[in-house]
PDB file of N, CA and C in Angstrom:
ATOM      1  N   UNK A   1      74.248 -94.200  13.470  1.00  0.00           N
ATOM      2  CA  UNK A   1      74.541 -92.937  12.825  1.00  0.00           C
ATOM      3  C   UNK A   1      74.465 -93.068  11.306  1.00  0.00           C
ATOM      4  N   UNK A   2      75.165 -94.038  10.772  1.00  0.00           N
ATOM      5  CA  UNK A   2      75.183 -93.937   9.474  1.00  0.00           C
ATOM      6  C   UNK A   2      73.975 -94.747   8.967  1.00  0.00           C
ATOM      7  N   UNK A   3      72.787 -95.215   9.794  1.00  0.00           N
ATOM      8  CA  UNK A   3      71.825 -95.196   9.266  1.00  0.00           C
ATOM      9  C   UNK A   3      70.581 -93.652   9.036  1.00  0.00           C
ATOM     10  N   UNK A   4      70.887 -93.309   9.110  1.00  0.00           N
ATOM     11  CA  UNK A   4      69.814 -91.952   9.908  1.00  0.00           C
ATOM     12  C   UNK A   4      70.697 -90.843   8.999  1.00  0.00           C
ATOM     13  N   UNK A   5      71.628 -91.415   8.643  1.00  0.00           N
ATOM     14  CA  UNK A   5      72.804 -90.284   7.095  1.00  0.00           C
ATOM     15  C   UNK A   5      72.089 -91.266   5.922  1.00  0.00           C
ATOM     16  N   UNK A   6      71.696 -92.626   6.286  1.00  0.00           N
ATOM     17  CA  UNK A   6      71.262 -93.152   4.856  1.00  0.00           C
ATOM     18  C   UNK A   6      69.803 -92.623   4.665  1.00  0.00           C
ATOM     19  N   UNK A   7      69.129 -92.574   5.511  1.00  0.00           N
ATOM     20  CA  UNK A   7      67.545 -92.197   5.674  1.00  0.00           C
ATOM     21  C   UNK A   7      67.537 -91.044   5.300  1.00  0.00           C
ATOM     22  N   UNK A   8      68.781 -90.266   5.194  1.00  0.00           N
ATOM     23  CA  UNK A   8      68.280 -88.478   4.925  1.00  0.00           C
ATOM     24  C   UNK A   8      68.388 -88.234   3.835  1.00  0.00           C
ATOM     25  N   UNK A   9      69.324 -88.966   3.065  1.00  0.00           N
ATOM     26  CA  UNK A   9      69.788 -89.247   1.686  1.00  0.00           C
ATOM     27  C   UNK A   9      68.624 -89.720   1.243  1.00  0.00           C
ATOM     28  N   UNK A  10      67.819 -90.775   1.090  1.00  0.00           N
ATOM     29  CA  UNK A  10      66.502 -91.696   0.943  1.00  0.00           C
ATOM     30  C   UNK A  10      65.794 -90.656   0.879  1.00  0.00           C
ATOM     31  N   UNK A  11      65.720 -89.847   2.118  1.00  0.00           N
ATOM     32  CA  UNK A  11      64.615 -88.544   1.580  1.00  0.00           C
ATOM     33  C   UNK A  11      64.570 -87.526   0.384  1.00  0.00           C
ATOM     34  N   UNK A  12      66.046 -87.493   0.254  1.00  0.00           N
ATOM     35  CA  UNK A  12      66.738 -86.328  -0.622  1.00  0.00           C
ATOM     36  C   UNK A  12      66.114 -86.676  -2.015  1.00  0.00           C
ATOM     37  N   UNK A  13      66.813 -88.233  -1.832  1.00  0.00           N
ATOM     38  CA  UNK A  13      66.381 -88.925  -3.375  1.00  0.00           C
ATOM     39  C   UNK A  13      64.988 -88.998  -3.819  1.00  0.00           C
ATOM     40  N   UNK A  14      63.882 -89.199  -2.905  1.00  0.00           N
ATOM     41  CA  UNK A  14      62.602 -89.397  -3.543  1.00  0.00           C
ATOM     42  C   UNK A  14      62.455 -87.934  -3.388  1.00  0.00           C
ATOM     43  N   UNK A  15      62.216 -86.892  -3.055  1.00  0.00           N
ATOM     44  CA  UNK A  15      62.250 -85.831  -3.001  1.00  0.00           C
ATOM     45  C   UNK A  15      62.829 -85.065  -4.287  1.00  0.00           C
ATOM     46  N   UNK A  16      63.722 -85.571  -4.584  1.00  0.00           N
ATOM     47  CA  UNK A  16      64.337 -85.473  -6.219  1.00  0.00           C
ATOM     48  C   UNK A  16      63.314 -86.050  -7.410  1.00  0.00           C
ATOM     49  N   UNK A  17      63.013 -87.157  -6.775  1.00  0.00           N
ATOM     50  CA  UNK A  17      62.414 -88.288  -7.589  1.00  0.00           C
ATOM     51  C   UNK A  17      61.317 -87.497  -7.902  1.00  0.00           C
ATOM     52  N   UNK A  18      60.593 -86.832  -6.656  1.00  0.00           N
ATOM     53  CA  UNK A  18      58.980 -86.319  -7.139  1.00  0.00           C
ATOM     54  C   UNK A  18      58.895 -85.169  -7.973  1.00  0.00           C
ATOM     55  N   UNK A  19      60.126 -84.693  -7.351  1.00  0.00           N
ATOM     56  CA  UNK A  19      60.403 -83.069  -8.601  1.00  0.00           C
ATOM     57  C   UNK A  19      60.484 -83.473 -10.470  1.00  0.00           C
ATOM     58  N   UNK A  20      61.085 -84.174 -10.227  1.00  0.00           N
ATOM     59  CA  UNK A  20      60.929 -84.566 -11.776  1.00  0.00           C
ATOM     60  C   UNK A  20      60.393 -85.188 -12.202  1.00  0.00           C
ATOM     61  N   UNK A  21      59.257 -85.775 -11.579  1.00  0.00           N
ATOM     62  CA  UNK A  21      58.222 -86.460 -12.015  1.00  0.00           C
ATOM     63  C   UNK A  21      57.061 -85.384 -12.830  1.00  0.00           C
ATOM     64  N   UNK A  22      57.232 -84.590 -11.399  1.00  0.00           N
ATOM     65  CA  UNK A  22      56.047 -83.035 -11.764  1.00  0.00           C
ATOM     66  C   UNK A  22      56.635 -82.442 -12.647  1.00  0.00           C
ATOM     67  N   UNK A  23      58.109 -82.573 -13.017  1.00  0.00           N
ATOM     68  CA  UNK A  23      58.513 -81.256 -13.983  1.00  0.00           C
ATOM     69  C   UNK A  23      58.320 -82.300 -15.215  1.00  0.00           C
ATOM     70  N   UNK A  24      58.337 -83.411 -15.338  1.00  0.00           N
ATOM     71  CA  UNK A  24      57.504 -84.095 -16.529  1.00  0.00           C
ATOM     72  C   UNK A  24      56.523 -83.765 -16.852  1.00  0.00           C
ATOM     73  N   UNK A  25      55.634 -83.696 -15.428  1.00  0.00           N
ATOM     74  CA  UNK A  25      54.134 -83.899 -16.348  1.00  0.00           C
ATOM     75  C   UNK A  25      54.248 -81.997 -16.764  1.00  0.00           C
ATOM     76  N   UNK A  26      54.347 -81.127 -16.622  1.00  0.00           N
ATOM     77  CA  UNK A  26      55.016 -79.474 -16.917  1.00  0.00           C
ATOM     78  C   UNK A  26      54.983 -79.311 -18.157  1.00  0.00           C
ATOM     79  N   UNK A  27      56.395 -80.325 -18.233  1.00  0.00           N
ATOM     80  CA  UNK A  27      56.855 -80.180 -19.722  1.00  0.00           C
ATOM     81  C   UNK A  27      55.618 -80.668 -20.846  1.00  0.00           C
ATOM     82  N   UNK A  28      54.756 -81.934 -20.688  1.00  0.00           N
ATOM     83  CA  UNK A  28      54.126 -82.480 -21.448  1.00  0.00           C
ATOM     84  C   UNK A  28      52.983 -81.207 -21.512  1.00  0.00           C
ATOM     85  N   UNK A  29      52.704 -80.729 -20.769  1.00  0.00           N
ATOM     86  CA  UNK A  29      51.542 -79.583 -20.712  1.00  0.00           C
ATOM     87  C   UNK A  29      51.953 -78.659 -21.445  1.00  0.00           C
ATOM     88  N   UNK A  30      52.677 -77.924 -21.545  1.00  0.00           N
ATOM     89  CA  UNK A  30      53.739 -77.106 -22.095  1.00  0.00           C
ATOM     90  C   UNK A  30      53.809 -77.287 -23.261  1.00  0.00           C
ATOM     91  N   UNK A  31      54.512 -78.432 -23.553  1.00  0.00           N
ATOM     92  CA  UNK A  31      54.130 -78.413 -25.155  1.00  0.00           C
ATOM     93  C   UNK A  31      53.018 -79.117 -25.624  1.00  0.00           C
ATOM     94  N   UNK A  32      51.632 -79.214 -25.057  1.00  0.00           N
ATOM     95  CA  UNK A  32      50.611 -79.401 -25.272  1.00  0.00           C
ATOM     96  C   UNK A  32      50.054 -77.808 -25.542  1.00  0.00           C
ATOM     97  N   UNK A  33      50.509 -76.847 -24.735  1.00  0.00           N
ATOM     98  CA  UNK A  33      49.891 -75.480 -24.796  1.00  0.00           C
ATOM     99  C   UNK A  33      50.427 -75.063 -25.907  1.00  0.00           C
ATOM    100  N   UNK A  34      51.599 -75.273 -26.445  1.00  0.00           N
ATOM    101  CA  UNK A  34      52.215 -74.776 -27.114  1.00  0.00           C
ATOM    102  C   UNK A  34      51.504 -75.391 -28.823  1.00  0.00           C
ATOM    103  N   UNK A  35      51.440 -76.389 -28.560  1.00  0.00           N
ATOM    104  CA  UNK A  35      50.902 -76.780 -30.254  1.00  0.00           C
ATOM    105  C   UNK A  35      49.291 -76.132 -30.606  1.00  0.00           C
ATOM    106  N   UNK A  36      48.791 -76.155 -29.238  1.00  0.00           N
ATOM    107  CA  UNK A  36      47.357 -75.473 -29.140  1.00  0.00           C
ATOM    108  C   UNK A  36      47.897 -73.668 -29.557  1.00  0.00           C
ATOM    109  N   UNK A  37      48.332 -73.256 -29.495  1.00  0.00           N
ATOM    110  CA  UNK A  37      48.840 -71.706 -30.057  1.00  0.00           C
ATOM    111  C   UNK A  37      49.345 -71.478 -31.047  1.00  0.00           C
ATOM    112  N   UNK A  38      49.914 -72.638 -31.598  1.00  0.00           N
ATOM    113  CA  UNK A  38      50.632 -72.201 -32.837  1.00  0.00           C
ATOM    114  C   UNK A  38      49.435 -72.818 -33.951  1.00  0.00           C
ATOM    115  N   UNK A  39      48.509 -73.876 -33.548  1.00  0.00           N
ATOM    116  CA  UNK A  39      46.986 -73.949 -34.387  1.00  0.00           C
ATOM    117  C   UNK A  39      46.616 -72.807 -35.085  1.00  0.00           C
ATOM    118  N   UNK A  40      46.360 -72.242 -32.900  1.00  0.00           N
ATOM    119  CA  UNK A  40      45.024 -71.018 -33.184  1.00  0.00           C
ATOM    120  C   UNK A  40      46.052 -69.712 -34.065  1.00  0.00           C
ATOM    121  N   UNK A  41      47.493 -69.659 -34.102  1.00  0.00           N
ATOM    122  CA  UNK A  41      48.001 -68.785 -35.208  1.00  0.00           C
ATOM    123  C   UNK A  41      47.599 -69.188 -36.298  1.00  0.00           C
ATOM    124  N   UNK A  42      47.856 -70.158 -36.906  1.00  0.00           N
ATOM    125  CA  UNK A  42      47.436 -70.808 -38.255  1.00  0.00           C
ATOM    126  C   UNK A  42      45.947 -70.457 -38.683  1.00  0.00           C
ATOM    127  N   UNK A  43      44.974 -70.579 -37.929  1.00  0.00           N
ATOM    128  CA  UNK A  43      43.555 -70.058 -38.183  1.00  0.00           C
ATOM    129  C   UNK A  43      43.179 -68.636 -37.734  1.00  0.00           C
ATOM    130  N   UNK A  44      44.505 -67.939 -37.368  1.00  0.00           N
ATOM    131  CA  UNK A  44      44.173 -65.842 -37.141  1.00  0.00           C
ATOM    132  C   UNK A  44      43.410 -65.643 -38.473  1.00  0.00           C
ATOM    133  N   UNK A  45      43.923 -65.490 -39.197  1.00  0.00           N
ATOM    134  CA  UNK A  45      43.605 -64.875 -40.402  1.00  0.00           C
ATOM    135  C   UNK A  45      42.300 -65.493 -40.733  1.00  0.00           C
ATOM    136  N   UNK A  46      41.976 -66.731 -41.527  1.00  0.00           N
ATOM    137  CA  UNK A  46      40.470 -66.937 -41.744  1.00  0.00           C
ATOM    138  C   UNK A  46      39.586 -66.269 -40.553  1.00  0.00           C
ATOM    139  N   UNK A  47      40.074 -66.672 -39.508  1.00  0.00           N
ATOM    140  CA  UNK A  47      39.059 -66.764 -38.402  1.00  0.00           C
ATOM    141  C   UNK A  47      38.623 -65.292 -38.356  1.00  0.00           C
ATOM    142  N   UNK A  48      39.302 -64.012 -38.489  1.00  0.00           N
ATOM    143  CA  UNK A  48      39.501 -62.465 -38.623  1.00  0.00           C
ATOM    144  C   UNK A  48      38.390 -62.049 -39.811  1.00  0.00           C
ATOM    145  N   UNK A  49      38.936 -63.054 -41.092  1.00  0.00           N
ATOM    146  CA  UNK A  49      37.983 -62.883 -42.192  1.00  0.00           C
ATOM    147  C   UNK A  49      36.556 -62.854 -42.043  1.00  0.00           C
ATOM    148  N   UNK A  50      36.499 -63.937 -41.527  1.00  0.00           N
ATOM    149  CA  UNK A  50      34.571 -64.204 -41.301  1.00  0.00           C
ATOM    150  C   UNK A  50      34.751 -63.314 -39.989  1.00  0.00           C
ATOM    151  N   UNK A  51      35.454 -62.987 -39.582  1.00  0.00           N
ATOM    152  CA  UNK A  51      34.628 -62.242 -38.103  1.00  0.00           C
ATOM    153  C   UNK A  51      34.122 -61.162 -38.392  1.00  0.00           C
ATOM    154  N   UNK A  52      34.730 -60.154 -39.821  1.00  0.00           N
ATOM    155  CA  UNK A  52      34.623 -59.039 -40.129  1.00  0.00           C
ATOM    156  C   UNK A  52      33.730 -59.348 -41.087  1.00  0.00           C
ATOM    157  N   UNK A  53      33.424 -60.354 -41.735  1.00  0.00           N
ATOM    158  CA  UNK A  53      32.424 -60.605 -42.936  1.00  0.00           C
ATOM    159  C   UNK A  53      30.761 -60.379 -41.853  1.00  0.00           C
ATOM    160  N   UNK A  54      31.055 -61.162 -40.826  1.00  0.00           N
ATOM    161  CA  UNK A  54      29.836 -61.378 -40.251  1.00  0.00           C
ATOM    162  C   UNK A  54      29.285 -59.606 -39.292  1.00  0.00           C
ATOM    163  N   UNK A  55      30.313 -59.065 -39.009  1.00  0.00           N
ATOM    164  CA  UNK A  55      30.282 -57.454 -38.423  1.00  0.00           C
ATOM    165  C   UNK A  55      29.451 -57.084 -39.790  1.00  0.00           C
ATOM    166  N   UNK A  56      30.340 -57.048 -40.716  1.00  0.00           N
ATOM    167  CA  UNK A  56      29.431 -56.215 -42.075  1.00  0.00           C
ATOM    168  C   UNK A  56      28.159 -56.486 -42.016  1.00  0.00           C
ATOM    169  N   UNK A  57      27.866 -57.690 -42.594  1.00  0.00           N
ATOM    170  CA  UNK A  57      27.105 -58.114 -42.999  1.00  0.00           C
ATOM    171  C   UNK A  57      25.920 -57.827 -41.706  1.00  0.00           C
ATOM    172  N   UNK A  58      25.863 -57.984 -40.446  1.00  0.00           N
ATOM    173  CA  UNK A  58      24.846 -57.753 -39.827  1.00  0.00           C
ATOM    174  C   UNK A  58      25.102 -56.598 -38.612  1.00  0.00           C
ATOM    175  N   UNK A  59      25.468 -55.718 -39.645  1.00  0.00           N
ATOM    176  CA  UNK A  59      25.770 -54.358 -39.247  1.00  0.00           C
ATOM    177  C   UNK A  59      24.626 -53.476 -39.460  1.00  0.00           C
ATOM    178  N   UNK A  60      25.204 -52.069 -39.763  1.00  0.00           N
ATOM    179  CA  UNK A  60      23.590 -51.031 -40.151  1.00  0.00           C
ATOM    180  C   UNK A  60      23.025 -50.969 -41.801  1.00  0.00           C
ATOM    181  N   UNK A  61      23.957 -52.312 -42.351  1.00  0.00           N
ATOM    182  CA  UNK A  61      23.459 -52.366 -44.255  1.00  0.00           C
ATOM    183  C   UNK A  61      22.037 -53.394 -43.763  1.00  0.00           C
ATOM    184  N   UNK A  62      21.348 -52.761 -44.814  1.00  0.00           N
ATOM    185  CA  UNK A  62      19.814 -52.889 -44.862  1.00  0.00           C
ATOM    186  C   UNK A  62      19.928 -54.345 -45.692  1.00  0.00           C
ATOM    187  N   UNK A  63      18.515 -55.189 -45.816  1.00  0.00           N
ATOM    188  CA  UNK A  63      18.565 -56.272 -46.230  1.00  0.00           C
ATOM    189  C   UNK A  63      19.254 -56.735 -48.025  1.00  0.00           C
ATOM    190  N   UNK A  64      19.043 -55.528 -48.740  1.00  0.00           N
ATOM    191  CA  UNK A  64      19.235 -55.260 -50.011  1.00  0.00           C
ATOM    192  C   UNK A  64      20.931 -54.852 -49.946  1.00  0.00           C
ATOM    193  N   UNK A  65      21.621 -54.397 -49.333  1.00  0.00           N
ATOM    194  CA  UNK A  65      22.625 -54.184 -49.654  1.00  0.00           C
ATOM    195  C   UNK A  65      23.359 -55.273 -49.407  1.00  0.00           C
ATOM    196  N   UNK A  66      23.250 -56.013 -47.917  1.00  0.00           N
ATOM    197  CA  UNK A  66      23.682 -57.164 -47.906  1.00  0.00           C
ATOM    198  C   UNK A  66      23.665 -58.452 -48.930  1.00  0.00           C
ATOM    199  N   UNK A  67      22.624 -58.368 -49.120  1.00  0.00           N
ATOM    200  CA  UNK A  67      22.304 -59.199 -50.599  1.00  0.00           C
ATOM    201  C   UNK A  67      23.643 -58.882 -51.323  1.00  0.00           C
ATOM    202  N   UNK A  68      23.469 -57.721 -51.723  1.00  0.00           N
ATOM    203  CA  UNK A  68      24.342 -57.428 -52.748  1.00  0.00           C
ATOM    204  C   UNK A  68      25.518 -57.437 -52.842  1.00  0.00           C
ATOM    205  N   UNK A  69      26.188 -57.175 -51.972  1.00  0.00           N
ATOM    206  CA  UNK A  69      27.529 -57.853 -51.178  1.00  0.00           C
ATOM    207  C   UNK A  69      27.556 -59.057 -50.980  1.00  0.00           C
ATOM    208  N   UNK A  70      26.892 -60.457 -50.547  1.00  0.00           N
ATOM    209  CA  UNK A  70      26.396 -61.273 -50.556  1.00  0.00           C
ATOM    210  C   UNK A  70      27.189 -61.880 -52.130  1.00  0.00           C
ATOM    211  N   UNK A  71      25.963 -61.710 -52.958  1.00  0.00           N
ATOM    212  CA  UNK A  71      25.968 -61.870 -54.463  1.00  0.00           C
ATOM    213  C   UNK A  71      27.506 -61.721 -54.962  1.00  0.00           C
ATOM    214  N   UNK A  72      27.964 -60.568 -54.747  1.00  0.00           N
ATOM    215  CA  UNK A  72      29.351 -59.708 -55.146  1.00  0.00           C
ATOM    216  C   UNK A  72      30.521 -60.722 -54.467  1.00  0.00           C
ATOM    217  N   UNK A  73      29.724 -61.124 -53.515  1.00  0.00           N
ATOM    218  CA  UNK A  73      31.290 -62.115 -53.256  1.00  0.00           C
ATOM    219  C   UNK A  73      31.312 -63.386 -53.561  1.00  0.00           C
ATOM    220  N   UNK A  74      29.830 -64.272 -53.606  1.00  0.00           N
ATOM    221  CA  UNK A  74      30.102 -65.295 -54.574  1.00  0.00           C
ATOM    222  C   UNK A  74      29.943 -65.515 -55.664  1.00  0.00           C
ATOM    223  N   UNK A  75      30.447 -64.476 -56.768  1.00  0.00           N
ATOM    224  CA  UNK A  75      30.618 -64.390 -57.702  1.00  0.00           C
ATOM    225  C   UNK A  75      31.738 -64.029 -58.724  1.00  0.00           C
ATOM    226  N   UNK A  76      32.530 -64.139 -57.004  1.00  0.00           N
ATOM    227  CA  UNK A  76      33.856 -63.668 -57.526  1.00  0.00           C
ATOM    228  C   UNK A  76      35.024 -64.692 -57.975  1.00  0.00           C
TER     229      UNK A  76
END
């Protein structure tokens, strides 16, 4: 009897054991996702800049205006 109470316990425990093994590897992912998001915050803004530089720029302005905008901004 009180082997077959130790064996169920034995189960309990690795059964414990595997849960927190997986909620390790969780956590490490987790804050792996997490440093990956707070990056891509850090680069919103540039990344927004050129996205809208590049809309303009090869939008419905003709080759001459772009230029000129072009010019106008590295010259600033």
């Amino acid at each position: 009897m009180f082997h077959i109470v130790a064996q169920a316990i034995q189960r309990r425990i690795d059964k414990a054991s595997h849960l927190m093994d997986n909620m390790s590897m969780q956590n490490g992912m987790w804050r792996h996702a997490l440093r990956r998001a707070k990056d891509h915050i850090k680069t919103a803004p540039p990344d927004s800049l050129v996205t809208a530089a590049l809309a303009v720029y090869h939008g419905p302005l003709d080759q001459a205006v772009r230029s000129q905008l072009l010019n106008d901004w590295l010259n600033r």
